[in-house]
C-alpha atoms as a PDB file:
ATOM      1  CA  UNK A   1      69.717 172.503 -59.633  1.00  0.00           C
ATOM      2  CA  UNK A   2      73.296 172.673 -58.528  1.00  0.00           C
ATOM      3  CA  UNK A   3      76.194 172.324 -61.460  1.00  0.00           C
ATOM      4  CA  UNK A   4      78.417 169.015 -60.187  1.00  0.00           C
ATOM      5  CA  UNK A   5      81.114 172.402 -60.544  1.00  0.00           C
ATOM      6  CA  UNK A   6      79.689 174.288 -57.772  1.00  0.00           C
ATOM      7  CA  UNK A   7      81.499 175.125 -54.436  1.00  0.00           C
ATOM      8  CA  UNK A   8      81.977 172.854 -52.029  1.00  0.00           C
ATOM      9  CA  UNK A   9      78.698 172.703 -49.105  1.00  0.00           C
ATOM     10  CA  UNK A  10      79.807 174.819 -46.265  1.00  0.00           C
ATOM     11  CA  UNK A  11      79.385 173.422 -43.048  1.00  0.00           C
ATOM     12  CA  UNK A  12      76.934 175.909 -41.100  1.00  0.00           C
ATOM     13  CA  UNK A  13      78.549 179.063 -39.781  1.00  0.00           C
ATOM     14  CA  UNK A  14      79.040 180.426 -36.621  1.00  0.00           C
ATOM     15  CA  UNK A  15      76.827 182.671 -34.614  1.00  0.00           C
ATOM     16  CA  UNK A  16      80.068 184.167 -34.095  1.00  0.00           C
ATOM     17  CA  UNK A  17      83.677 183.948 -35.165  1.00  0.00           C
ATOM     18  CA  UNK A  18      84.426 183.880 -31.706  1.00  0.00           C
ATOM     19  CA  UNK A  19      82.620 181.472 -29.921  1.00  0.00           C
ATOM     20  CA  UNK A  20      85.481 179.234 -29.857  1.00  0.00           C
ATOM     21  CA  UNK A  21      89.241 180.722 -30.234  1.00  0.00           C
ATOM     22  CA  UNK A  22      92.553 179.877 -29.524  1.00  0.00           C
ATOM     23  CA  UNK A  23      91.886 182.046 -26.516  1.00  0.00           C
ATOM     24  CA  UNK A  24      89.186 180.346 -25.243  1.00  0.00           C
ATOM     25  CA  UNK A  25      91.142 176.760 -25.257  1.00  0.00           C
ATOM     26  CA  UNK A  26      93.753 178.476 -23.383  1.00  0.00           C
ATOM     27  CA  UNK A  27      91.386 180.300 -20.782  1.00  0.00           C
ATOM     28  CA  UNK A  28      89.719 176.777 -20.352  1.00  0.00           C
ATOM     29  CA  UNK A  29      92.618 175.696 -19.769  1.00  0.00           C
ATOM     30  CA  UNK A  30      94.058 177.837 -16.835  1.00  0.00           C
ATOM     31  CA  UNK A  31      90.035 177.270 -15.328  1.00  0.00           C
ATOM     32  CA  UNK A  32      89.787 173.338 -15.037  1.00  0.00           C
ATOM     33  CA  UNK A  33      92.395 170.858 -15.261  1.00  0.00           C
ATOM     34  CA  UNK A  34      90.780 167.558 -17.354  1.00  0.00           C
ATOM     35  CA  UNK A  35      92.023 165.499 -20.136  1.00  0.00           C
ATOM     36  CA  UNK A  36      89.528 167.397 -22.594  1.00  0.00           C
ATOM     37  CA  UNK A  37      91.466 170.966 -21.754  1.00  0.00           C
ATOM     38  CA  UNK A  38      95.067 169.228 -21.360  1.00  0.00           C
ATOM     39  CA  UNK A  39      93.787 167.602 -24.742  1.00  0.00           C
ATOM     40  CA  UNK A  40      93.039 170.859 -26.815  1.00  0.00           C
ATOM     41  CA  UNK A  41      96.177 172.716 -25.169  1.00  0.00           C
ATOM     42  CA  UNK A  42      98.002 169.956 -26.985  1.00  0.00           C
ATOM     43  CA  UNK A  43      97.213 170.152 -29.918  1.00  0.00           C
ATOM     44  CA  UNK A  44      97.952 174.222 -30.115  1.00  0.00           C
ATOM     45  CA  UNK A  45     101.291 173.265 -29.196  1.00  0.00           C
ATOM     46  CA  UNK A  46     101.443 170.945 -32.191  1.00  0.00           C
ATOM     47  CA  UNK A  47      99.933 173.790 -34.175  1.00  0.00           C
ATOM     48  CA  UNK A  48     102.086 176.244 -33.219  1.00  0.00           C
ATOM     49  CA  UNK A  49     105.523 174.935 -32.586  1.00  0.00           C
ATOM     50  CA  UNK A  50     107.009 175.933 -35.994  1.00  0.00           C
ATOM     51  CA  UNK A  51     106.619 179.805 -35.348  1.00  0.00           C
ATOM     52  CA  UNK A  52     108.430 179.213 -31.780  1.00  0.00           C
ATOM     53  CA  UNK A  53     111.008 177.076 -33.137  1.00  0.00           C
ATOM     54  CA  UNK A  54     112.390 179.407 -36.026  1.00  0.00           C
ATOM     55  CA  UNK A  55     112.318 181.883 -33.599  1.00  0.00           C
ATOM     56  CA  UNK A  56     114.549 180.406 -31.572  1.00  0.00           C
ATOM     57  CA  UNK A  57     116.781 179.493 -34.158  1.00  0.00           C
ATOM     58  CA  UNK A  58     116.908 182.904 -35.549  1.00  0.00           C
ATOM     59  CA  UNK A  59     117.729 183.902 -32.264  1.00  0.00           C
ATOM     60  CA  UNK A  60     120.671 181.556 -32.604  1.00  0.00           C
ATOM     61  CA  UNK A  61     120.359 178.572 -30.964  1.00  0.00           C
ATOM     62  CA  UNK A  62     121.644 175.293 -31.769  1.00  0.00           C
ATOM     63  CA  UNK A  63     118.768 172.895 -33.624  1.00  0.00           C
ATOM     64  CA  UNK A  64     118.840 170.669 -30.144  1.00  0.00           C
ATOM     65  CA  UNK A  65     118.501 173.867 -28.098  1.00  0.00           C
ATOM     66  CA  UNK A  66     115.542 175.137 -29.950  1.00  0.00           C
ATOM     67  CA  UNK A  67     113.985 172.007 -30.126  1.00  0.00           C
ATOM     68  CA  UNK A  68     114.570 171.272 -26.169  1.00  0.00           C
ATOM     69  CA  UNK A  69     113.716 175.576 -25.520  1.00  0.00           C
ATOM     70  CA  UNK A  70     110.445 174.489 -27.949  1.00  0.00           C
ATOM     71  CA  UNK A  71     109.412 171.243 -26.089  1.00  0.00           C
ATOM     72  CA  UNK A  72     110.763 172.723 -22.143  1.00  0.00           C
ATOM     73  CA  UNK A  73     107.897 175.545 -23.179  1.00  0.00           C
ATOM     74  CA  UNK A  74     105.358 173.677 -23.830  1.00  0.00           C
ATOM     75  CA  UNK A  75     105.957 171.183 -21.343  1.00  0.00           C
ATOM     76  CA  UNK A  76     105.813 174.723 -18.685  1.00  0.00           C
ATOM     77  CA  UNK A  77     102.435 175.457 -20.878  1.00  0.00           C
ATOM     78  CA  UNK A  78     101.116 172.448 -19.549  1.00  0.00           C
ATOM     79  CA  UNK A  79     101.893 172.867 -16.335  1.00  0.00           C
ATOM     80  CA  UNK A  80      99.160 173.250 -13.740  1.00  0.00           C
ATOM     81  CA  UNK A  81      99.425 176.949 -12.438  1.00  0.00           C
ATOM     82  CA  UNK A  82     101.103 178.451 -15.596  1.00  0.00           C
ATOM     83  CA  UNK A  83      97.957 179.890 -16.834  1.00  0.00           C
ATOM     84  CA  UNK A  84      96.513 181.672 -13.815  1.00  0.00           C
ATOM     85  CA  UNK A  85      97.597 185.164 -14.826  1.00  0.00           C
ATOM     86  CA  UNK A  86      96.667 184.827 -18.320  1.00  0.00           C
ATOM     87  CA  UNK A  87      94.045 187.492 -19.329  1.00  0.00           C
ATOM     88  CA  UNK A  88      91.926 187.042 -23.070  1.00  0.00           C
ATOM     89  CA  UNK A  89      92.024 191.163 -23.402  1.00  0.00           C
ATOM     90  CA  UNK A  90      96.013 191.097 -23.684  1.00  0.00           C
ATOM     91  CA  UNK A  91      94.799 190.822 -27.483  1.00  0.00           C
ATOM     92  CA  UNK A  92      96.374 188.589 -30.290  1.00  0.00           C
ATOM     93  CA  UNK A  93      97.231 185.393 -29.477  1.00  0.00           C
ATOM     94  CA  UNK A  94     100.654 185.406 -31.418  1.00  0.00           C
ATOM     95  CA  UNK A  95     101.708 188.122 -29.530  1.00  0.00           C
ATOM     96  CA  UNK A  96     101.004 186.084 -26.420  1.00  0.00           C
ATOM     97  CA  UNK A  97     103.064 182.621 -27.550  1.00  0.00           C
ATOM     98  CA  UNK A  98     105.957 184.784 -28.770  1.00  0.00           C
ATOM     99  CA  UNK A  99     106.456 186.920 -25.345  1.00  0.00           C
ATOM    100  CA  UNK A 100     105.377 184.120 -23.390  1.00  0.00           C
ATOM    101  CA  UNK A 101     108.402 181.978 -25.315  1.00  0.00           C
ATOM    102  CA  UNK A 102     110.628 184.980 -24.788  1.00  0.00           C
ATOM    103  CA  UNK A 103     110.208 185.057 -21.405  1.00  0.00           C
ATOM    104  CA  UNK A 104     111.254 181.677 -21.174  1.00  0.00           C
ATOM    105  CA  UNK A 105     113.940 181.871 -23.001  1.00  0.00           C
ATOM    106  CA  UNK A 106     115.057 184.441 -20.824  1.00  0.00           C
ATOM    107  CA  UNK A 107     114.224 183.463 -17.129  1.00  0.00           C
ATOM    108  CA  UNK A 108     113.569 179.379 -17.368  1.00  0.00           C
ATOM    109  CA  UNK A 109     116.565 177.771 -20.080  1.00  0.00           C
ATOM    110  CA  UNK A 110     118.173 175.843 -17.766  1.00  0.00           C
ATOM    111  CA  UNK A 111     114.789 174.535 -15.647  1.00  0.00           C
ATOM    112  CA  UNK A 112     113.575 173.599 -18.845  1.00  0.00           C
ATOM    113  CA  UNK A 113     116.099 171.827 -20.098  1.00  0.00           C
ATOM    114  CA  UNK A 114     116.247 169.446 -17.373  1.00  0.00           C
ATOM    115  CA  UNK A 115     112.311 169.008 -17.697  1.00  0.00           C
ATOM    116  CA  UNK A 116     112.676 168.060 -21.438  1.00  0.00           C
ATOM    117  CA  UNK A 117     115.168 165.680 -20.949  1.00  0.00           C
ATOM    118  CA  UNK A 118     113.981 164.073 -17.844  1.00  0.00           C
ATOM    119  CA  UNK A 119     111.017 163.113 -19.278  1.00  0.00           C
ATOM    120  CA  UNK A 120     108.188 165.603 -18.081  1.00  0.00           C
ATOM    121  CA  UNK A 121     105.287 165.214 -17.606  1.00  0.00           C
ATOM    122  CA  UNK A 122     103.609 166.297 -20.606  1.00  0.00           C
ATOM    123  CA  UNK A 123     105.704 165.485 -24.215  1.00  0.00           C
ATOM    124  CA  UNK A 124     104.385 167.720 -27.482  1.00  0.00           C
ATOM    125  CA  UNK A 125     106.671 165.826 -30.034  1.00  0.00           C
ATOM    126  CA  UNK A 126     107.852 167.812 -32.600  1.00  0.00           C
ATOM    127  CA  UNK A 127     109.136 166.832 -36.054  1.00  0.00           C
ATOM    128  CA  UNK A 128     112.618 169.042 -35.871  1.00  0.00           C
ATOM    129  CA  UNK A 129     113.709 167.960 -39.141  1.00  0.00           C
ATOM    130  CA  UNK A 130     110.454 169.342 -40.606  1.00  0.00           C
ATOM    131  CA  UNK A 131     111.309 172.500 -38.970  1.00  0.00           C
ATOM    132  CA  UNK A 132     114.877 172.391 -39.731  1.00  0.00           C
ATOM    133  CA  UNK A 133     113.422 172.299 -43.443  1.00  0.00           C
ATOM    134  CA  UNK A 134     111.085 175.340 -42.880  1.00  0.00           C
ATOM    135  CA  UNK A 135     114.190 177.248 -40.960  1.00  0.00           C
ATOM    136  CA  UNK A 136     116.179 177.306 -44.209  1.00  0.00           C
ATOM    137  CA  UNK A 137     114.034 177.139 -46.606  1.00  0.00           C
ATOM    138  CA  UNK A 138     111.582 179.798 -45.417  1.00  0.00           C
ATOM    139  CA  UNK A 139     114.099 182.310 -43.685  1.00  0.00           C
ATOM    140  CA  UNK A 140     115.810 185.060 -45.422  1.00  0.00           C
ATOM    141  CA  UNK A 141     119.170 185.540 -44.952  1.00  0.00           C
ATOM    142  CA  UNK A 142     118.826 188.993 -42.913  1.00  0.00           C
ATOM    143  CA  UNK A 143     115.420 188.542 -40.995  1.00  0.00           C
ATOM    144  CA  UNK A 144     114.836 189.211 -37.812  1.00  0.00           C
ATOM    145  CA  UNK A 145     113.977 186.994 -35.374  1.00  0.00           C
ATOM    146  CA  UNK A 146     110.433 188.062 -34.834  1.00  0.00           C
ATOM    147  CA  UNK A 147     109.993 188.619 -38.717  1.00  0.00           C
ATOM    148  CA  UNK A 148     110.840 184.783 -39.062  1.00  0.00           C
ATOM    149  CA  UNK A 149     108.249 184.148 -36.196  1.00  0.00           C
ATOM    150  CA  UNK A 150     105.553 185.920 -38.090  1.00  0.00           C
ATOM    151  CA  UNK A 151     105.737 184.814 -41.499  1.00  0.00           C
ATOM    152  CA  UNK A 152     105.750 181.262 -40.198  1.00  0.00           C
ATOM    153  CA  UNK A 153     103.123 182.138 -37.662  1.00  0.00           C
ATOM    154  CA  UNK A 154     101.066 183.498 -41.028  1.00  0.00           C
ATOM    155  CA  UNK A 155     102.336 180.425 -43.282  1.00  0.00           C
ATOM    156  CA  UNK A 156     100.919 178.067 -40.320  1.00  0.00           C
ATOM    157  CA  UNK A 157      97.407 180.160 -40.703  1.00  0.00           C
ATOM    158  CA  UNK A 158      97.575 179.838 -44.297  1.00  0.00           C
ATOM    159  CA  UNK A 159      98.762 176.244 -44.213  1.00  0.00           C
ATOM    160  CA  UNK A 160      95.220 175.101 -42.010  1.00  0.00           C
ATOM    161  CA  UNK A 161      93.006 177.236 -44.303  1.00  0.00           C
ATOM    162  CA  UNK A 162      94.493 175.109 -47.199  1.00  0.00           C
ATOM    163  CA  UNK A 163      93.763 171.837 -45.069  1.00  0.00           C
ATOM    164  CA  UNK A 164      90.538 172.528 -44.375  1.00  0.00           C
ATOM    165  CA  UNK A 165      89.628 173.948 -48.142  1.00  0.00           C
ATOM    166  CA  UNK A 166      90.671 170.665 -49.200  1.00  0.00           C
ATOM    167  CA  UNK A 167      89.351 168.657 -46.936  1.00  0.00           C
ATOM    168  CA  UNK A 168      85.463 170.691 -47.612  1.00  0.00           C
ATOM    169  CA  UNK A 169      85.781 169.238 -51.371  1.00  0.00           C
ATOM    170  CA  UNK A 170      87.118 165.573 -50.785  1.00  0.00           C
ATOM    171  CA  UNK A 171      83.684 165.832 -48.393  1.00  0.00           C
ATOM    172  CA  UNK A 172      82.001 166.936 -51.538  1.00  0.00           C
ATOM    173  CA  UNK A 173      83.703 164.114 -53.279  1.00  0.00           C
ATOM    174  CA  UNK A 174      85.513 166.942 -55.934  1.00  0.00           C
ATOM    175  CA  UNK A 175      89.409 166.683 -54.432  1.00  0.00           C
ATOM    176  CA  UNK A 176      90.270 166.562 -58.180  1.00  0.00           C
ATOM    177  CA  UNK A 177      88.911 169.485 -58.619  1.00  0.00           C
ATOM    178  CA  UNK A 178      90.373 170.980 -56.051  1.00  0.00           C
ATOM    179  CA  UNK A 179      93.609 169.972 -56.972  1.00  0.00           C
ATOM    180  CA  UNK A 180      93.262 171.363 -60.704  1.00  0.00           C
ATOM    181  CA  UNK A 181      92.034 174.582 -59.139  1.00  0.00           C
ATOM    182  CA  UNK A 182      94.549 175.356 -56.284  1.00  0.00           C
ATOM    183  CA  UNK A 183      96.773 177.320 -58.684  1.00  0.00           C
ATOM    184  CA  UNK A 184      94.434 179.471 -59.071  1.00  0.00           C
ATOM    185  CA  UNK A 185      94.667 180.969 -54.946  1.00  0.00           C
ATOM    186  CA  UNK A 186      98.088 182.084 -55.773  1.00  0.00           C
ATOM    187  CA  UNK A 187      98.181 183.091 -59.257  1.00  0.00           C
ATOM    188  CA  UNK A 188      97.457 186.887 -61.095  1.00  0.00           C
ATOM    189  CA  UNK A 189      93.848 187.411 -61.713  1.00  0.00           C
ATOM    190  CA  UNK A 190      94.943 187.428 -65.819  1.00  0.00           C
ATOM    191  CA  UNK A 191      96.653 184.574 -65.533  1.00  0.00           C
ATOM    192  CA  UNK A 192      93.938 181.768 -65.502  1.00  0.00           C
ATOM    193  CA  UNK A 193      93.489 179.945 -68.482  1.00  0.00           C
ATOM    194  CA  UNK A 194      89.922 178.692 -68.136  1.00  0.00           C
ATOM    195  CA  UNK A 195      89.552 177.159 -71.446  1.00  0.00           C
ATOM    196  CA  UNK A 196      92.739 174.298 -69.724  1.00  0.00           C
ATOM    197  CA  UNK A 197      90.530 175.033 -66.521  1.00  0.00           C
ATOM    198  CA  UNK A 198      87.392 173.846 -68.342  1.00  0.00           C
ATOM    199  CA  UNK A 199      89.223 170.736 -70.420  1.00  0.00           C
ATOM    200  CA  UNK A 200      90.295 169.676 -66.659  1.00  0.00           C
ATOM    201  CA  UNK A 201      87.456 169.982 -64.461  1.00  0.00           C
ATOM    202  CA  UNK A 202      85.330 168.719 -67.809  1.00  0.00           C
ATOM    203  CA  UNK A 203      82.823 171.808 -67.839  1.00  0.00           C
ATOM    204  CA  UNK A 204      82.587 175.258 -69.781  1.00  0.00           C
ATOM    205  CA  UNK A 205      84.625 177.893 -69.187  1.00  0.00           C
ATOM    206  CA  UNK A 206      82.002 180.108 -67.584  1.00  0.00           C
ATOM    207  CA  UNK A 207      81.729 177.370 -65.105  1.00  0.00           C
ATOM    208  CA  UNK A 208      85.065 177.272 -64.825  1.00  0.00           C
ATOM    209  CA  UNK A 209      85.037 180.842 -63.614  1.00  0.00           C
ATOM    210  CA  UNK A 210      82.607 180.568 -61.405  1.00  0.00           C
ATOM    211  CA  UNK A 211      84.279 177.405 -59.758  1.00  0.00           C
ATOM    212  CA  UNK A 212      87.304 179.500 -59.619  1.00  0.00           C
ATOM    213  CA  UNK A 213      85.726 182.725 -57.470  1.00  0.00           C
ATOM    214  CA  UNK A 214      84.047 180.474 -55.367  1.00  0.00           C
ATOM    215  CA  UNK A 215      86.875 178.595 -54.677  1.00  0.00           C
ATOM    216  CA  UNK A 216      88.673 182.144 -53.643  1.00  0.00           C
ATOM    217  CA  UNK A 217      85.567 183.548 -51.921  1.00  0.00           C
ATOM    218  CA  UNK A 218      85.661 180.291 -49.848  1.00  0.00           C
ATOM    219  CA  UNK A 219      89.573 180.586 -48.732  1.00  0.00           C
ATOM    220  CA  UNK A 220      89.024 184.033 -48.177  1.00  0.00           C
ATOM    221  CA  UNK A 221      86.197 183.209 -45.771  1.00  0.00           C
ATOM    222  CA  UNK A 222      88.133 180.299 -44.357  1.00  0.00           C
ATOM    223  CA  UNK A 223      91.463 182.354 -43.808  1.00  0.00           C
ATOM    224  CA  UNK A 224      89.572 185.218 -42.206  1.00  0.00           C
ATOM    225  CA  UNK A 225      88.135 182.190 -39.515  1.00  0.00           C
ATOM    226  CA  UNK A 226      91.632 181.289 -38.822  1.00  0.00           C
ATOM    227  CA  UNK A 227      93.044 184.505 -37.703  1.00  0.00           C
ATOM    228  CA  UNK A 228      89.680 185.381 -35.475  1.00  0.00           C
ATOM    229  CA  UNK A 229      90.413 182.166 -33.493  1.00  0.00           C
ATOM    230  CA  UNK A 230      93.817 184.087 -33.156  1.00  0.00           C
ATOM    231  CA  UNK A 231      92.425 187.567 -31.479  1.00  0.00           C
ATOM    232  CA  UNK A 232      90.172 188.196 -28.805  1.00  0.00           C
ATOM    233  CA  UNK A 233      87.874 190.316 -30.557  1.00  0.00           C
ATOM    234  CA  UNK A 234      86.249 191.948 -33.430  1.00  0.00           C
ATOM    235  CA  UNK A 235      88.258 195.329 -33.017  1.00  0.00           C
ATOM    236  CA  UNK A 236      91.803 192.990 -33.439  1.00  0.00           C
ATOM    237  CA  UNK A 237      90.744 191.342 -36.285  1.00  0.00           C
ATOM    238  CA  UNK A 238      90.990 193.184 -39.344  1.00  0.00           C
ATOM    239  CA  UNK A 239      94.503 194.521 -37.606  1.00  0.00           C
ATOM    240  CA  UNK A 240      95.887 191.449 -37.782  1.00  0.00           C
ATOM    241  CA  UNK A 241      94.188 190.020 -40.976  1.00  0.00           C
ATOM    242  CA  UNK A 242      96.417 193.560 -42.867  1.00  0.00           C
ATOM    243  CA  UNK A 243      99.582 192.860 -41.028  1.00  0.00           C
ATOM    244  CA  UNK A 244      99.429 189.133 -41.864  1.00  0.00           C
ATOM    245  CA  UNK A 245      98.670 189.487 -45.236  1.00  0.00           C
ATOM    246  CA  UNK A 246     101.368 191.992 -45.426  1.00  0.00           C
ATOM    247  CA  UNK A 247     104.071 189.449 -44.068  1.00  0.00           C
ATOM    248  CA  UNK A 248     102.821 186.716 -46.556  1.00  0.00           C
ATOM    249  CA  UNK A 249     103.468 189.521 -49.356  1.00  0.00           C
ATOM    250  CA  UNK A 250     106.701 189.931 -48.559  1.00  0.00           C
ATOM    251  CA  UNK A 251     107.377 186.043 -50.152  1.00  0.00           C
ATOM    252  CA  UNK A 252     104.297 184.393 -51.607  1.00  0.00           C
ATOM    253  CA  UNK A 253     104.622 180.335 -50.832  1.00  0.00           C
ATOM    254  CA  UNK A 254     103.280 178.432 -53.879  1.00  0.00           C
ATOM    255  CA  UNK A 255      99.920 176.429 -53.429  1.00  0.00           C
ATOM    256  CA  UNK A 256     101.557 173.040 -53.031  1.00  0.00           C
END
């Protein structure tokens, strides 16, 4: 019989990791117009406006211009037409937001400006002061522009593998547990003390250990479903799974 400490159930996998990508909203997107596609378009704006607004930012904009250059792309996103030339083998899909953005920075300011303000027809709201937060707080002092894109692109990643960790044990009716554990994703493998682990989760401290590789086995598996809704293929993923794990090493967030 299952220990009351054992991993969360895990919903049933995927034939594939990618049956259903980023890419594939985005391609269903530029083929029908309905409010199911204009529906999932919207909310990868709201996933990914962070990455696009510290970007611009970085690039030195004003926090109203970013926010209207943020919100005047994404209202062009929606557009009917936009998509037509978008192809699934141009490869990672943060490559494709950040030169799409770029682009507009470059050739559509002004057009979108007026769009934002004049009330277009399709409004991603965006909580600037959150990303005003996330500008300075995340952002070292000499980064680059696209280095400040990427680690927020990979802190966004790592941000919905947390959210959907947690949200697998409050299903399993163990968020306590989850929140005594969470530590644990960030910290040295010495550095557990499973005899506190044990008192707190109420269990031995072999238990405790288990509960503590499954937990990491699980975000492992979770975080590596993330970034292959990201690419559009096996042969991109473990590419991008090295160099985003190499941007989150350059300034480990804590598990909060």
């Amino acid at each position: 019989m299952a220990s009351n400490h054992d991993a969360a159930q895990k919903p049933p996998r995927h034939e594939t990791l990618f049956l259903t990508t980023r890419w594939s909203v985005v391609l269903a997107a530029r083929e029908v117009e309905n409010d199911q596609a204009l529906h999932a378009m919207e909310v990868l704006c709201r996933t990914y406006w962070q990455p696009l607004y510290i970007y611009a930012r970085r690039r030195g904009h004003t926090a109203q211009d970013a926010e209207d250059a943020t919100q005047g792309f994404f209202a062009r996103l929606l557009e009917k037409g936009f998509l037509q030339s978008v192809q699934q083998e141009r490869g990672r899909f943060r490559q494709f937001m950040l030169m799409a953005f770029q682009r507009h920075l470059a050739n559509e300011w002004d057009r979108s400006r007026r769009l934002k303000r004049g009330g277009g027809q399709h409004a991603v709201p965006l909580d600037t002061v959150l990303g005003e937060k996330l500008y300075r707080e995340e952002t070292p002092p000499h980064a680059s522009a696209d280095d400040a894109y990427d680690r927020r692109w990979a802190l966004t990643l790592l941000e919905q593998t947390l959210g959907r960790l947690r949200a697998e044990y409050e299903r399993a009716g163990r968020e306590q547990d989850f929140v005594v554990m969470k530590p644990q994703l960030v910290a040295s493998r010495g550095e557990a003390s499973y005899a506190s682990l044990a008192s707190q989760l109420d269990c031995t401290e072999g238990a405790a250990r288990v509960a503590v590789h499954r937990l990491r086995k699980r975000f492992r598996e979770i975080f590596r479903e993330e970034i292959a809704q990201t690419v559009a293929n096996e042969a991109d993923l473990e590419d991008e799974i090295r160099h985003l794990i190499a941007v989150l090493a350059q300034g480990t967030p804590s598990a909060s």
